[in-house]
PDB file of N, CA and C in Angstrom:
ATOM      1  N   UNK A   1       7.991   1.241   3.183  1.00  0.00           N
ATOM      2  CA  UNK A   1       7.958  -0.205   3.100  1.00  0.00           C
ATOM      3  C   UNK A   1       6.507  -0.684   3.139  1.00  0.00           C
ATOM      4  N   UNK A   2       6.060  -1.781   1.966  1.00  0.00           N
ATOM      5  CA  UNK A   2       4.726  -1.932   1.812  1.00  0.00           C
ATOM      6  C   UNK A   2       4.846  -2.788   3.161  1.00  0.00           C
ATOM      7  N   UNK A   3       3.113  -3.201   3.789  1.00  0.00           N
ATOM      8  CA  UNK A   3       3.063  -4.107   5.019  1.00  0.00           C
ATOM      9  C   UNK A   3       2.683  -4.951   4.232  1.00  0.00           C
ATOM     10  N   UNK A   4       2.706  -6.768   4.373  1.00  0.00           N
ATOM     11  CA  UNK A   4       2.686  -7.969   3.781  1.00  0.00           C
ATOM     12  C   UNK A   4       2.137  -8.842   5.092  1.00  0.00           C
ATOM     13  N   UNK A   5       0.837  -8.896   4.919  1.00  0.00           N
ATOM     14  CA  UNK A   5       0.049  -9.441   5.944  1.00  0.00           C
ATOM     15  C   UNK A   5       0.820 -11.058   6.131  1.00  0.00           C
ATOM     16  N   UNK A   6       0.728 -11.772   5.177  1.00  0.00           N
ATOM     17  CA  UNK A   6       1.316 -12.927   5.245  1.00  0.00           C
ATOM     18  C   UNK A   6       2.967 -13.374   4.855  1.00  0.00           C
ATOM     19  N   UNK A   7       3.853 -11.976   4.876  1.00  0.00           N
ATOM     20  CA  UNK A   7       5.238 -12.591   4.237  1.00  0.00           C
ATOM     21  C   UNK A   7       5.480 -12.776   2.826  1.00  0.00           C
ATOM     22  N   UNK A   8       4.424 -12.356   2.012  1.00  0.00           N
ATOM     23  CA  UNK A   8       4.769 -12.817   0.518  1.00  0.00           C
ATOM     24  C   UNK A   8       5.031 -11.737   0.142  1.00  0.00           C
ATOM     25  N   UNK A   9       5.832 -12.020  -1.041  1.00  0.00           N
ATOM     26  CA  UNK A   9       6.451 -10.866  -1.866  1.00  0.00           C
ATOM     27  C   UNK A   9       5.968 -10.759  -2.923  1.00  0.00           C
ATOM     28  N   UNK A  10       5.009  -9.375  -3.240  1.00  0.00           N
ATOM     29  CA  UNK A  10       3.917  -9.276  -4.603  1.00  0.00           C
ATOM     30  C   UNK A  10       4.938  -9.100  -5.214  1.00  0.00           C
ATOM     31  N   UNK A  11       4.353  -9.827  -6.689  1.00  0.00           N
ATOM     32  CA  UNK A  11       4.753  -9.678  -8.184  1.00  0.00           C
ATOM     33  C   UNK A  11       4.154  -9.422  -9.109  1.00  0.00           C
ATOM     34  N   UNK A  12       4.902  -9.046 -10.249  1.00  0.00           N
ATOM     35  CA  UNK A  12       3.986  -8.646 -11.185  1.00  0.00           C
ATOM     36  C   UNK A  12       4.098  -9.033 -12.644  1.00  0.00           C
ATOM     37  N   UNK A  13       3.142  -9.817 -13.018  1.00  0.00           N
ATOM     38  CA  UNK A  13       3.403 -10.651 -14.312  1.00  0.00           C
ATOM     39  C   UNK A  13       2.234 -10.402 -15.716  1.00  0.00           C
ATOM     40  N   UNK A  14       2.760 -10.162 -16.791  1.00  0.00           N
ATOM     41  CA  UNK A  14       2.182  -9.373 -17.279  1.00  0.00           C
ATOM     42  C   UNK A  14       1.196  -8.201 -17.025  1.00  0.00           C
ATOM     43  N   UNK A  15       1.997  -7.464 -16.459  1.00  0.00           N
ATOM     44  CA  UNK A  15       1.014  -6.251 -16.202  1.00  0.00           C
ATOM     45  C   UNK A  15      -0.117  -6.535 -14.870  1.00  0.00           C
ATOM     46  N   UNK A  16       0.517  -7.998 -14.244  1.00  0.00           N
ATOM     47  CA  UNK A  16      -0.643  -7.906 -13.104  1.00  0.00           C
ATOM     48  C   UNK A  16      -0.002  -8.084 -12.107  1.00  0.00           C
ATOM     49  N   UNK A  17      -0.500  -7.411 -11.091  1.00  0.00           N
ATOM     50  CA  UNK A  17       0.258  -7.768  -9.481  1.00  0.00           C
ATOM     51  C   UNK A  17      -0.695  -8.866  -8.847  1.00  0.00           C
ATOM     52  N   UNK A  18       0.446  -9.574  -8.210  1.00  0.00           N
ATOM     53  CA  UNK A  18      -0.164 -11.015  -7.837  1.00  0.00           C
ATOM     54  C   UNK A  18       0.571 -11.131  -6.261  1.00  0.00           C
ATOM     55  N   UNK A  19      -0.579 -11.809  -5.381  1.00  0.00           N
ATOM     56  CA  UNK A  19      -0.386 -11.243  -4.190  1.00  0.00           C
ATOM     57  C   UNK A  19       1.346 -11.980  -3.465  1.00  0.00           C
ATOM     58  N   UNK A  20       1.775 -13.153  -4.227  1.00  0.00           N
ATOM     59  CA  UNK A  20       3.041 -13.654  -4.134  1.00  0.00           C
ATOM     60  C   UNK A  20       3.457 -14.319  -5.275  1.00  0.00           C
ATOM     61  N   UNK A  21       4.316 -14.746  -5.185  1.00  0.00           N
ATOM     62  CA  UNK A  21       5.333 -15.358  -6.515  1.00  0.00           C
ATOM     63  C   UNK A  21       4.897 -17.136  -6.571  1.00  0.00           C
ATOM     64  N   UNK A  22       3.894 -17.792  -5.564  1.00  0.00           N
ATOM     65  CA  UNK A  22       3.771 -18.864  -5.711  1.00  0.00           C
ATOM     66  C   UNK A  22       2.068 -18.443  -6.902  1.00  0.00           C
ATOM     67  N   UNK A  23       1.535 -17.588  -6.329  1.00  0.00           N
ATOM     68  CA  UNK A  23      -0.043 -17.118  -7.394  1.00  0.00           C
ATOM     69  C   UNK A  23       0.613 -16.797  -8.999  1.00  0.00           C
ATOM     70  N   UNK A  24       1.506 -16.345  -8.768  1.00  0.00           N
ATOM     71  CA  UNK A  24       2.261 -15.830 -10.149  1.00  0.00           C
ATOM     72  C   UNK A  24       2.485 -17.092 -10.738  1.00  0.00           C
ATOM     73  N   UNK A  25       3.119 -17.624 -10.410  1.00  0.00           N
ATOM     74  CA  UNK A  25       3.859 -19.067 -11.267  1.00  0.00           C
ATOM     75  C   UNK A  25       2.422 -19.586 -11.754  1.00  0.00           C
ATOM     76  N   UNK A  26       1.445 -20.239 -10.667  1.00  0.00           N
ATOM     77  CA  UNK A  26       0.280 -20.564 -11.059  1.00  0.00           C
ATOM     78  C   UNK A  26      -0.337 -19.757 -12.212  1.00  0.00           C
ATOM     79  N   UNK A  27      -0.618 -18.745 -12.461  1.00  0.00           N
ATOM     80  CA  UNK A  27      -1.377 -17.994 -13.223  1.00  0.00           C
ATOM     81  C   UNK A  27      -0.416 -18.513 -14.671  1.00  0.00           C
ATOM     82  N   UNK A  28       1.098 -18.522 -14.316  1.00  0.00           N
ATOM     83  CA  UNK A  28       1.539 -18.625 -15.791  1.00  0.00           C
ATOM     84  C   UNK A  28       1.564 -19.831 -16.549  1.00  0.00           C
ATOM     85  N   UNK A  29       1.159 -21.177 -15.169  1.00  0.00           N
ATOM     86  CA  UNK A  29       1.143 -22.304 -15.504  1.00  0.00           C
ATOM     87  C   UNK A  29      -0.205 -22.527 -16.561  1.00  0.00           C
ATOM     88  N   UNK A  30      -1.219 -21.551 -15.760  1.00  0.00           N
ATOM     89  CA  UNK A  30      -2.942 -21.569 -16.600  1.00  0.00           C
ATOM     90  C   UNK A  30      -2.660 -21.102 -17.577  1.00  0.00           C
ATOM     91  N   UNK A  31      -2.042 -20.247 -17.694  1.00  0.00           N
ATOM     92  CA  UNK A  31      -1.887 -19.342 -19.360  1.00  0.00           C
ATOM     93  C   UNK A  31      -1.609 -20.684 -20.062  1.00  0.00           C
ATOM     94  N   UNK A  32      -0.226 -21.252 -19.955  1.00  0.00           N
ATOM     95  CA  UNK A  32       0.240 -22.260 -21.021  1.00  0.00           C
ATOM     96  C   UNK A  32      -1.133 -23.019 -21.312  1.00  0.00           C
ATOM     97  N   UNK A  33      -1.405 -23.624 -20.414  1.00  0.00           N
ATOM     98  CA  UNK A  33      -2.452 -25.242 -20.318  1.00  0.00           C
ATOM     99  C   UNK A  33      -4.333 -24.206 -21.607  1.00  0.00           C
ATOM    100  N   UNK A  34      -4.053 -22.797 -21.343  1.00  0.00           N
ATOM    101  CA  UNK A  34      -4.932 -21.855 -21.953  1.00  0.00           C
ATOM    102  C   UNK A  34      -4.744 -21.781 -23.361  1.00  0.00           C
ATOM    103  N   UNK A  35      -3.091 -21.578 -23.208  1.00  0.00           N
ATOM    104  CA  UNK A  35      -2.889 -21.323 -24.838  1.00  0.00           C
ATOM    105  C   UNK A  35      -3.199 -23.009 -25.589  1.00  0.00           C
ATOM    106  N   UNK A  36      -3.046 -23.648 -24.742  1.00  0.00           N
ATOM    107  CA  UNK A  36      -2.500 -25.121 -25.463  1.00  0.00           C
ATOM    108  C   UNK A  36      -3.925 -25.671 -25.634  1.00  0.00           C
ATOM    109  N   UNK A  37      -5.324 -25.023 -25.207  1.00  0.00           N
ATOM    110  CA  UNK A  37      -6.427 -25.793 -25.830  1.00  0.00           C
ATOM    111  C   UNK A  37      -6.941 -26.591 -24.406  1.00  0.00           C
ATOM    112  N   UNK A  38      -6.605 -26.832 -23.401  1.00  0.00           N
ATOM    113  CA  UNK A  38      -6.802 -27.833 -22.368  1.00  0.00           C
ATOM    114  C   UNK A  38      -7.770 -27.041 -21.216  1.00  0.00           C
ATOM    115  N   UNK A  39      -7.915 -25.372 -20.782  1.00  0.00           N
ATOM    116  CA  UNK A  39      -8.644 -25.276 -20.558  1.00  0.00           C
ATOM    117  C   UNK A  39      -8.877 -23.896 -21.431  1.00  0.00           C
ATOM    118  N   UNK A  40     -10.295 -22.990 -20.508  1.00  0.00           N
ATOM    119  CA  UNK A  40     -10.804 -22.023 -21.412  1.00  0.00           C
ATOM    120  C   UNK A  40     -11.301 -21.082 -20.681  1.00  0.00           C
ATOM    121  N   UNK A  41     -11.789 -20.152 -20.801  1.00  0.00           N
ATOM    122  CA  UNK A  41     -12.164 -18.631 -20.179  1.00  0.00           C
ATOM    123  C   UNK A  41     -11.691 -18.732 -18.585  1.00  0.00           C
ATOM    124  N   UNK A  42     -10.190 -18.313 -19.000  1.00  0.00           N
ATOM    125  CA  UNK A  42      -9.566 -18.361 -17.682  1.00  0.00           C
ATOM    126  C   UNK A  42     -10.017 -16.730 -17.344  1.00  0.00           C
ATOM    127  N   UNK A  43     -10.102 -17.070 -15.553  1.00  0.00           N
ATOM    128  CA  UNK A  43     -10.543 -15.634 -15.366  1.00  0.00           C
ATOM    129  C   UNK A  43      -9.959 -15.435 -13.972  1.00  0.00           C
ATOM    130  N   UNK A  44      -9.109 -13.979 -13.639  1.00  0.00           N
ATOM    131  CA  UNK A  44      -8.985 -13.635 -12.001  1.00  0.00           C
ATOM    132  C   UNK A  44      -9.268 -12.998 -11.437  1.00  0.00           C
ATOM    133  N   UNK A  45      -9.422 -12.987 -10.106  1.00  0.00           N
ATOM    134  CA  UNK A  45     -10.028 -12.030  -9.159  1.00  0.00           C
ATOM    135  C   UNK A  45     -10.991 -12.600  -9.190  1.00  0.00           C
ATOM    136  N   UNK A  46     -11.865 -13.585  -8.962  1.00  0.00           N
ATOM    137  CA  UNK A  46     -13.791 -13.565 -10.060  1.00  0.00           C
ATOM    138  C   UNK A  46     -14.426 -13.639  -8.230  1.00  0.00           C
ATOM    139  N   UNK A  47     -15.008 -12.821  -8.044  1.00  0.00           N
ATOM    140  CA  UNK A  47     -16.070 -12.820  -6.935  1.00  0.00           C
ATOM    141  C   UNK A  47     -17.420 -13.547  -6.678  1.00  0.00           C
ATOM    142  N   UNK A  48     -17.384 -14.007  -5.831  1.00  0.00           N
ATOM    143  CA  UNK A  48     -18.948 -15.067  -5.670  1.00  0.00           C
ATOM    144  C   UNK A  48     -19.182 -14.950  -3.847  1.00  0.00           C
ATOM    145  N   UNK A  49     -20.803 -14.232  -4.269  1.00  0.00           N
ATOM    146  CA  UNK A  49     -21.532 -13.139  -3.042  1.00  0.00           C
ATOM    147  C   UNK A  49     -21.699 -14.929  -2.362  1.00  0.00           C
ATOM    148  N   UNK A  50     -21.579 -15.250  -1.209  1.00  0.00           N
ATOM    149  CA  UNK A  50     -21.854 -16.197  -0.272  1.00  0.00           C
ATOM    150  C   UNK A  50     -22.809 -16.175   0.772  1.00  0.00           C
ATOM    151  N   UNK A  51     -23.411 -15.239   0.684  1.00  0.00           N
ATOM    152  CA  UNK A  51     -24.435 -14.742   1.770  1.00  0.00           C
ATOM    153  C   UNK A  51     -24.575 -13.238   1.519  1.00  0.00           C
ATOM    154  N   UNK A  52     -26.385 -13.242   0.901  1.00  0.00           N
ATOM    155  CA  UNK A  52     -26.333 -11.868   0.256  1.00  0.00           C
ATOM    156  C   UNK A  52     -26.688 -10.940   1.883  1.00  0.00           C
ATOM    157  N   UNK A  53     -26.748  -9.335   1.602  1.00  0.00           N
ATOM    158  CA  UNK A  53     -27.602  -8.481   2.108  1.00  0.00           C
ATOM    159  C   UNK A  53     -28.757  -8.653   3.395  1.00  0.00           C
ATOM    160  N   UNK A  54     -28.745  -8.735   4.252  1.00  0.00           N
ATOM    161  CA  UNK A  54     -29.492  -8.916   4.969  1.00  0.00           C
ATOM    162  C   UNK A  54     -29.955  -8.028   6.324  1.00  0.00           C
ATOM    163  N   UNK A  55     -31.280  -8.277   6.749  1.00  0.00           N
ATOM    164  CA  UNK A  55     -31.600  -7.099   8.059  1.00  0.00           C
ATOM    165  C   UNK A  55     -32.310  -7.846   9.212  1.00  0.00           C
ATOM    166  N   UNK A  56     -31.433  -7.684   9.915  1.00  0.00           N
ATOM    167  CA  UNK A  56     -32.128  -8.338  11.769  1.00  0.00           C
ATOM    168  C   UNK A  56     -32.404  -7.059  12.476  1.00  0.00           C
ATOM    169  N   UNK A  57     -33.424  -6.743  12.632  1.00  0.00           N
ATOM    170  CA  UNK A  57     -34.240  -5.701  13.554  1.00  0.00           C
ATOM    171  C   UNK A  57     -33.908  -4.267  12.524  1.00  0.00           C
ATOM    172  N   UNK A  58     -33.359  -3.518  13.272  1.00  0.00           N
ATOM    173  CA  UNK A  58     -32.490  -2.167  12.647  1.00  0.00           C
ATOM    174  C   UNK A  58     -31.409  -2.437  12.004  1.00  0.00           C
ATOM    175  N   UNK A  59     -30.862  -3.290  12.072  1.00  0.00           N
ATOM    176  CA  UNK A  59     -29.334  -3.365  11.717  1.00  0.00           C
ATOM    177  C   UNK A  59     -29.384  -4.003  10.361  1.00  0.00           C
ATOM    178  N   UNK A  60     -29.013  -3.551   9.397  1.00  0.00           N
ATOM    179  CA  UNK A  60     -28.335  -4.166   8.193  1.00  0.00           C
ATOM    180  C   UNK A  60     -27.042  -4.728   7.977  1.00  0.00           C
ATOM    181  N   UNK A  61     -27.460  -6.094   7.363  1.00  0.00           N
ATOM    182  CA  UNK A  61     -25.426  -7.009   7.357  1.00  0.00           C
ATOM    183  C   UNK A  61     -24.994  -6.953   5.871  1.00  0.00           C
ATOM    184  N   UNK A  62     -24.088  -6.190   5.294  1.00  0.00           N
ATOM    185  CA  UNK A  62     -23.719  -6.314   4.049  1.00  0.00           C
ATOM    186  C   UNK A  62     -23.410  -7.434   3.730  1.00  0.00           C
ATOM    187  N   UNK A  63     -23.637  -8.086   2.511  1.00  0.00           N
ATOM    188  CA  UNK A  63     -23.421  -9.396   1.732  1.00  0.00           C
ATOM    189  C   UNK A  63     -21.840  -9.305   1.916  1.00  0.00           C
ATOM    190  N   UNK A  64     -21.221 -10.623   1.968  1.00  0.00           N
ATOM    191  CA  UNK A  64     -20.289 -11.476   1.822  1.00  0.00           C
ATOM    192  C   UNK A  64     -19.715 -12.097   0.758  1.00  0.00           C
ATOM    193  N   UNK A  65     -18.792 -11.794   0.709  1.00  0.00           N
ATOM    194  CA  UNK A  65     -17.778 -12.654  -0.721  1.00  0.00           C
ATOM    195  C   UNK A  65     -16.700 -13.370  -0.449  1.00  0.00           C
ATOM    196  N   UNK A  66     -16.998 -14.216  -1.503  1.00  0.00           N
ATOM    197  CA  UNK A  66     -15.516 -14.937  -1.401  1.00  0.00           C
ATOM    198  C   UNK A  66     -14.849 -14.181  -2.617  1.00  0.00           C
ATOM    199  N   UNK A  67     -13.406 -14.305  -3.038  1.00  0.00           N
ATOM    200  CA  UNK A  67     -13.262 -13.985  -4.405  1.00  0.00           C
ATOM    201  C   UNK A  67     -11.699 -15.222  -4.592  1.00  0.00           C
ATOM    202  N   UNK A  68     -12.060 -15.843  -5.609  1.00  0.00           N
ATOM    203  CA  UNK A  68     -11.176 -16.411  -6.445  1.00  0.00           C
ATOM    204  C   UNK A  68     -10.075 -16.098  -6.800  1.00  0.00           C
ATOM    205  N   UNK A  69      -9.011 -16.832  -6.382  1.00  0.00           N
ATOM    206  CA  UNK A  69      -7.822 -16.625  -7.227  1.00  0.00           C
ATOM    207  C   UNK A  69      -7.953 -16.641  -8.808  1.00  0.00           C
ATOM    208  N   UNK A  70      -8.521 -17.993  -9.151  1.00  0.00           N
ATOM    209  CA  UNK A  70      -8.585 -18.450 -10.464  1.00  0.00           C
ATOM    210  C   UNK A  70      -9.956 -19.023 -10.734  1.00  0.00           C
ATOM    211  N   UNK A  71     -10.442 -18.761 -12.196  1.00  0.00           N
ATOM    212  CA  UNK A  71     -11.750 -19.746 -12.341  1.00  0.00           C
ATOM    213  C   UNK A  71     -11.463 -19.942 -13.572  1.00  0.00           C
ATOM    214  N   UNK A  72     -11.826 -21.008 -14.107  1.00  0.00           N
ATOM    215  CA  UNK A  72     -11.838 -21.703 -15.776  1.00  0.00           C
ATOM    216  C   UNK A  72     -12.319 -22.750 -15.849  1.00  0.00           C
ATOM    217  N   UNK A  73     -12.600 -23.288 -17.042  1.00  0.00           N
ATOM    218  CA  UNK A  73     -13.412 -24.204 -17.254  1.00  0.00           C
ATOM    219  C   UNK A  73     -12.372 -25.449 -17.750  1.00  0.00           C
ATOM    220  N   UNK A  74     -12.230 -26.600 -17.814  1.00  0.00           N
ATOM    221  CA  UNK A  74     -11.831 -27.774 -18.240  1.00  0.00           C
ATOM    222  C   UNK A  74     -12.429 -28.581 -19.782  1.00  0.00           C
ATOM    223  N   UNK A  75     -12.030 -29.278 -20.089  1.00  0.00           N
ATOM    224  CA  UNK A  75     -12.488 -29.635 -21.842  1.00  0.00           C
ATOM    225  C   UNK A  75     -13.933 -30.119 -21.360  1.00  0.00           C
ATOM    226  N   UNK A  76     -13.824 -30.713 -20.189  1.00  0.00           N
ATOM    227  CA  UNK A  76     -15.046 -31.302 -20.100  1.00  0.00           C
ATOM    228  C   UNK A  76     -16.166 -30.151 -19.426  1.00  0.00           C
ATOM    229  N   UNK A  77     -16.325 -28.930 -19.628  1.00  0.00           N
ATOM    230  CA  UNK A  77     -16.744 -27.680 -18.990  1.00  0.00           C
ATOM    231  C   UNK A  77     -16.984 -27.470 -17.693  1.00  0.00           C
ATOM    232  N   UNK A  78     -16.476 -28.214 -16.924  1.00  0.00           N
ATOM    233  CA  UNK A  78     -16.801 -28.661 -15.152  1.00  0.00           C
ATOM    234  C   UNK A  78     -15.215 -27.434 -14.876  1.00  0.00           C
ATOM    235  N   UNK A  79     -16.352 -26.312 -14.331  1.00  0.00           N
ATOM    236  CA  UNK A  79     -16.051 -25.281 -13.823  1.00  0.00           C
ATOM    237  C   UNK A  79     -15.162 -25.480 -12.466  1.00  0.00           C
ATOM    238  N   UNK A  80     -13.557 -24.673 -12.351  1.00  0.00           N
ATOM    239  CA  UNK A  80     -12.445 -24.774 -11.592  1.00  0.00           C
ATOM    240  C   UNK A  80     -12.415 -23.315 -11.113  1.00  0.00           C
ATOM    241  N   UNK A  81     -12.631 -23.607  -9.800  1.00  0.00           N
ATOM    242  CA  UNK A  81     -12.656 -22.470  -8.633  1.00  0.00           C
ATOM    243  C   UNK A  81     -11.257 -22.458  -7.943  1.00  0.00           C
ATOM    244  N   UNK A  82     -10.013 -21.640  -7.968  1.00  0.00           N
ATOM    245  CA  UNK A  82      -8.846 -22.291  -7.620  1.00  0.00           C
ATOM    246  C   UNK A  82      -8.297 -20.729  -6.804  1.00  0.00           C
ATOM    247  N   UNK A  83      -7.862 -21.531  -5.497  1.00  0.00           N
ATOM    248  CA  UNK A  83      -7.214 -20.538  -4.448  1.00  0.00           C
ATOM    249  C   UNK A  83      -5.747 -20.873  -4.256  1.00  0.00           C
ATOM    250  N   UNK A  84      -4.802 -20.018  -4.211  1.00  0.00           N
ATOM    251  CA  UNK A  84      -3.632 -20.362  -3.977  1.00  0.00           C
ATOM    252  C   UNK A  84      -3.363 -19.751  -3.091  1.00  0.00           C
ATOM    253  N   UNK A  85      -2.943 -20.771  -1.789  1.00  0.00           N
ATOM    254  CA  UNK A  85      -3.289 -20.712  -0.499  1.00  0.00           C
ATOM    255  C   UNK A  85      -1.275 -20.568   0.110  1.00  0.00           C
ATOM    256  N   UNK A  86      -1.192 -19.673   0.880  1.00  0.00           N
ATOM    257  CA  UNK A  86       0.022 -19.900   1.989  1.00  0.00           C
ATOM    258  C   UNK A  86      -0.756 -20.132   3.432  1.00  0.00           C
ATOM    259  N   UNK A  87      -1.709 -19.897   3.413  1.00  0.00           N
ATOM    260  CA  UNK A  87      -2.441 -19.705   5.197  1.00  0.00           C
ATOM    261  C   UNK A  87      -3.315 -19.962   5.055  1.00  0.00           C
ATOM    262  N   UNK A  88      -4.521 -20.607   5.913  1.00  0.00           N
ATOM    263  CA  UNK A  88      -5.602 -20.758   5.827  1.00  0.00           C
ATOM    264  C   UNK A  88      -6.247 -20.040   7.242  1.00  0.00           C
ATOM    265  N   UNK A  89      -6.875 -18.932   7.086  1.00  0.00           N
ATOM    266  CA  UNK A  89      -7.526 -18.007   7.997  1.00  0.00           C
ATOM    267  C   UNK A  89      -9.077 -18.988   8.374  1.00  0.00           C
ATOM    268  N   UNK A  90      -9.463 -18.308   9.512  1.00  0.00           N
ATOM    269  CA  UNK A  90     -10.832 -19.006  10.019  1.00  0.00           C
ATOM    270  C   UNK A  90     -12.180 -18.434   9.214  1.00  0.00           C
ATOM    271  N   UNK A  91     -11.489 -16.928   8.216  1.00  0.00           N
ATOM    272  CA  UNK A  91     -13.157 -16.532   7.488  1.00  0.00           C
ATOM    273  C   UNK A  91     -12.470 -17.308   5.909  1.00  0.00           C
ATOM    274  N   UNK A  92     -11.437 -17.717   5.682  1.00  0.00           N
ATOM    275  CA  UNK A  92     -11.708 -18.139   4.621  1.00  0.00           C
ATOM    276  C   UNK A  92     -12.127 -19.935   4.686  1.00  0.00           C
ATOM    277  N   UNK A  93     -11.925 -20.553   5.968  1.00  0.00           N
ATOM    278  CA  UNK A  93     -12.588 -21.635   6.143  1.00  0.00           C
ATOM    279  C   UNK A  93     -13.920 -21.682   6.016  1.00  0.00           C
ATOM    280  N   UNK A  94     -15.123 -20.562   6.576  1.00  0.00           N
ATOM    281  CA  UNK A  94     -15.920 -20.383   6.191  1.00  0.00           C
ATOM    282  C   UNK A  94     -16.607 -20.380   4.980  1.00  0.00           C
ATOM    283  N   UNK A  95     -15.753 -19.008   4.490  1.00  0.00           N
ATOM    284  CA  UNK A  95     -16.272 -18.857   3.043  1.00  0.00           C
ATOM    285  C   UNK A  95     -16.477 -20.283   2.108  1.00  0.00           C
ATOM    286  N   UNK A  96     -15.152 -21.129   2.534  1.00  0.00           N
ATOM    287  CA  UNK A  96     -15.134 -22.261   1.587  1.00  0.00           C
ATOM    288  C   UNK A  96     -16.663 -23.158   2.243  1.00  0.00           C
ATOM    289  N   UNK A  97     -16.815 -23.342   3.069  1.00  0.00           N
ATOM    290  CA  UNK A  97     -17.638 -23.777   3.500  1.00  0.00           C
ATOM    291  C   UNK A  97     -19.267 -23.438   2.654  1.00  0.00           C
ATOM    292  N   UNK A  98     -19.303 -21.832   2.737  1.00  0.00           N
ATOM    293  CA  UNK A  98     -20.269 -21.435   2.113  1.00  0.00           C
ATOM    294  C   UNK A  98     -20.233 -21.326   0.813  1.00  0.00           C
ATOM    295  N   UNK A  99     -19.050 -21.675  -0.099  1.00  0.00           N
ATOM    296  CA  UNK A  99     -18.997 -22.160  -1.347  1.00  0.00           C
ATOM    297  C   UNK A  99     -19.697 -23.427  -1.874  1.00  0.00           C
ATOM    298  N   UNK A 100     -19.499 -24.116  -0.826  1.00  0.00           N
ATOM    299  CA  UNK A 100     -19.884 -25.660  -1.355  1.00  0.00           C
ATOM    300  C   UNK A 100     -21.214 -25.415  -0.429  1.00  0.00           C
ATOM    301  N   UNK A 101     -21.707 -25.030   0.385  1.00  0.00           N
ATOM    302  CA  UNK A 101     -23.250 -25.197   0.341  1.00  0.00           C
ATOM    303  C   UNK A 101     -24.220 -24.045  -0.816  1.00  0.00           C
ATOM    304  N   UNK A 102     -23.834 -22.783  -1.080  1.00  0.00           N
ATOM    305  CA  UNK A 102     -24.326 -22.363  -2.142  1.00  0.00           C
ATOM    306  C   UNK A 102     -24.163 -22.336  -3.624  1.00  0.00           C
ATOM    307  N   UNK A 103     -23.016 -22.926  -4.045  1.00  0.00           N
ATOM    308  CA  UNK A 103     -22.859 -23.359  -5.197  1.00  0.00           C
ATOM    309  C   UNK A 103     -22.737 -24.428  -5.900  1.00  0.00           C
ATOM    310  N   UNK A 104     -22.559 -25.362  -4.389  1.00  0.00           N
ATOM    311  CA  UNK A 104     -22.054 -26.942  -4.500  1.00  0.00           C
ATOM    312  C   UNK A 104     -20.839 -27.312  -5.106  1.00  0.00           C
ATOM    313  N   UNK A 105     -19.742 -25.623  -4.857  1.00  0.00           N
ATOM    314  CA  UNK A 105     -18.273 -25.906  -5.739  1.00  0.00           C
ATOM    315  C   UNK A 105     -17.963 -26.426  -4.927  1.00  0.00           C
ATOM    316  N   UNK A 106     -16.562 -27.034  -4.745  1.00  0.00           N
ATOM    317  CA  UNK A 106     -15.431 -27.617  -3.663  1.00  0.00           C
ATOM    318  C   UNK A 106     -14.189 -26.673  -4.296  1.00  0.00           C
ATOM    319  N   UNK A 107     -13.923 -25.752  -3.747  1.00  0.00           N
ATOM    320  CA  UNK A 107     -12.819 -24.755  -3.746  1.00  0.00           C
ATOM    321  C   UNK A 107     -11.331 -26.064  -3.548  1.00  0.00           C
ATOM    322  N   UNK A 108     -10.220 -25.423  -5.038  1.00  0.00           N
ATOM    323  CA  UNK A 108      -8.982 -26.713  -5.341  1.00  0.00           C
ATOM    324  C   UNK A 108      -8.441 -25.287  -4.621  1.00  0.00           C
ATOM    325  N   UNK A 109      -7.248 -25.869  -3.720  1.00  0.00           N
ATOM    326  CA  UNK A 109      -6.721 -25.108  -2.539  1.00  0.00           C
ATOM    327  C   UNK A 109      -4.905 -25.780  -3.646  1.00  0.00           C
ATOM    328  N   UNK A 110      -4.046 -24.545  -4.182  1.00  0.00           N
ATOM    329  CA  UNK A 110      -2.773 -25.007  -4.397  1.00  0.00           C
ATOM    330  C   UNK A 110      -2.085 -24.663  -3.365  1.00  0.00           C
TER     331      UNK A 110
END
């Protein structure tokens, strides 16, 4: 029996496993709105380092990521950073945090 940190039940839609059936629906909703011209270089998984590499005394801190459910662009090219959320954990409050001070995105939470 797989373990399911949060209760969701992965699926798999075209050939991709998606961490629950509410990310799935979403992804198939982007496809349509993709095929139909409305947005464009839909992309998943997409990673963005939030705090690179760093060294305090001896110790080295590996860089930090957030990674995206969804990213695409809109007609008007104003780039969509999109998480599809059941829980909101205290490092991904962060991360969002460090989204919008290093990129100046505002992470759309479905």
């Amino acid at each position: 029996m797989e373990f399911r940190k949060y209760h969701n039940k992965k699926v798999i839609i075209d050939g991709i496993k998606f961490d629950s059936q509410k990310e799935g629906n979403y992804y198939l909703k982007l496809k349509m709105l993709e095929k139909a011209g409305k947005i464009r270089d839909l992309r998943l998984q997409v990673p963005f380092v939030v705090l690179e590499t760093f060294k305090v005394d001896d110790r080295t801190y590996r860089k930090t990521k957030y990674i995206a459910d969804f990213t695409y662009f809109d007609d008007k090219d104003k780039l969509h950073v999109i998480d599809v959320k059941g829980f909101r954990t205290k490092e991904y409050e962060l991360k969002k945090k460090l989204m919008a001070w290093k990129y100046g995105i505002e992470i759309e939470e479905i």
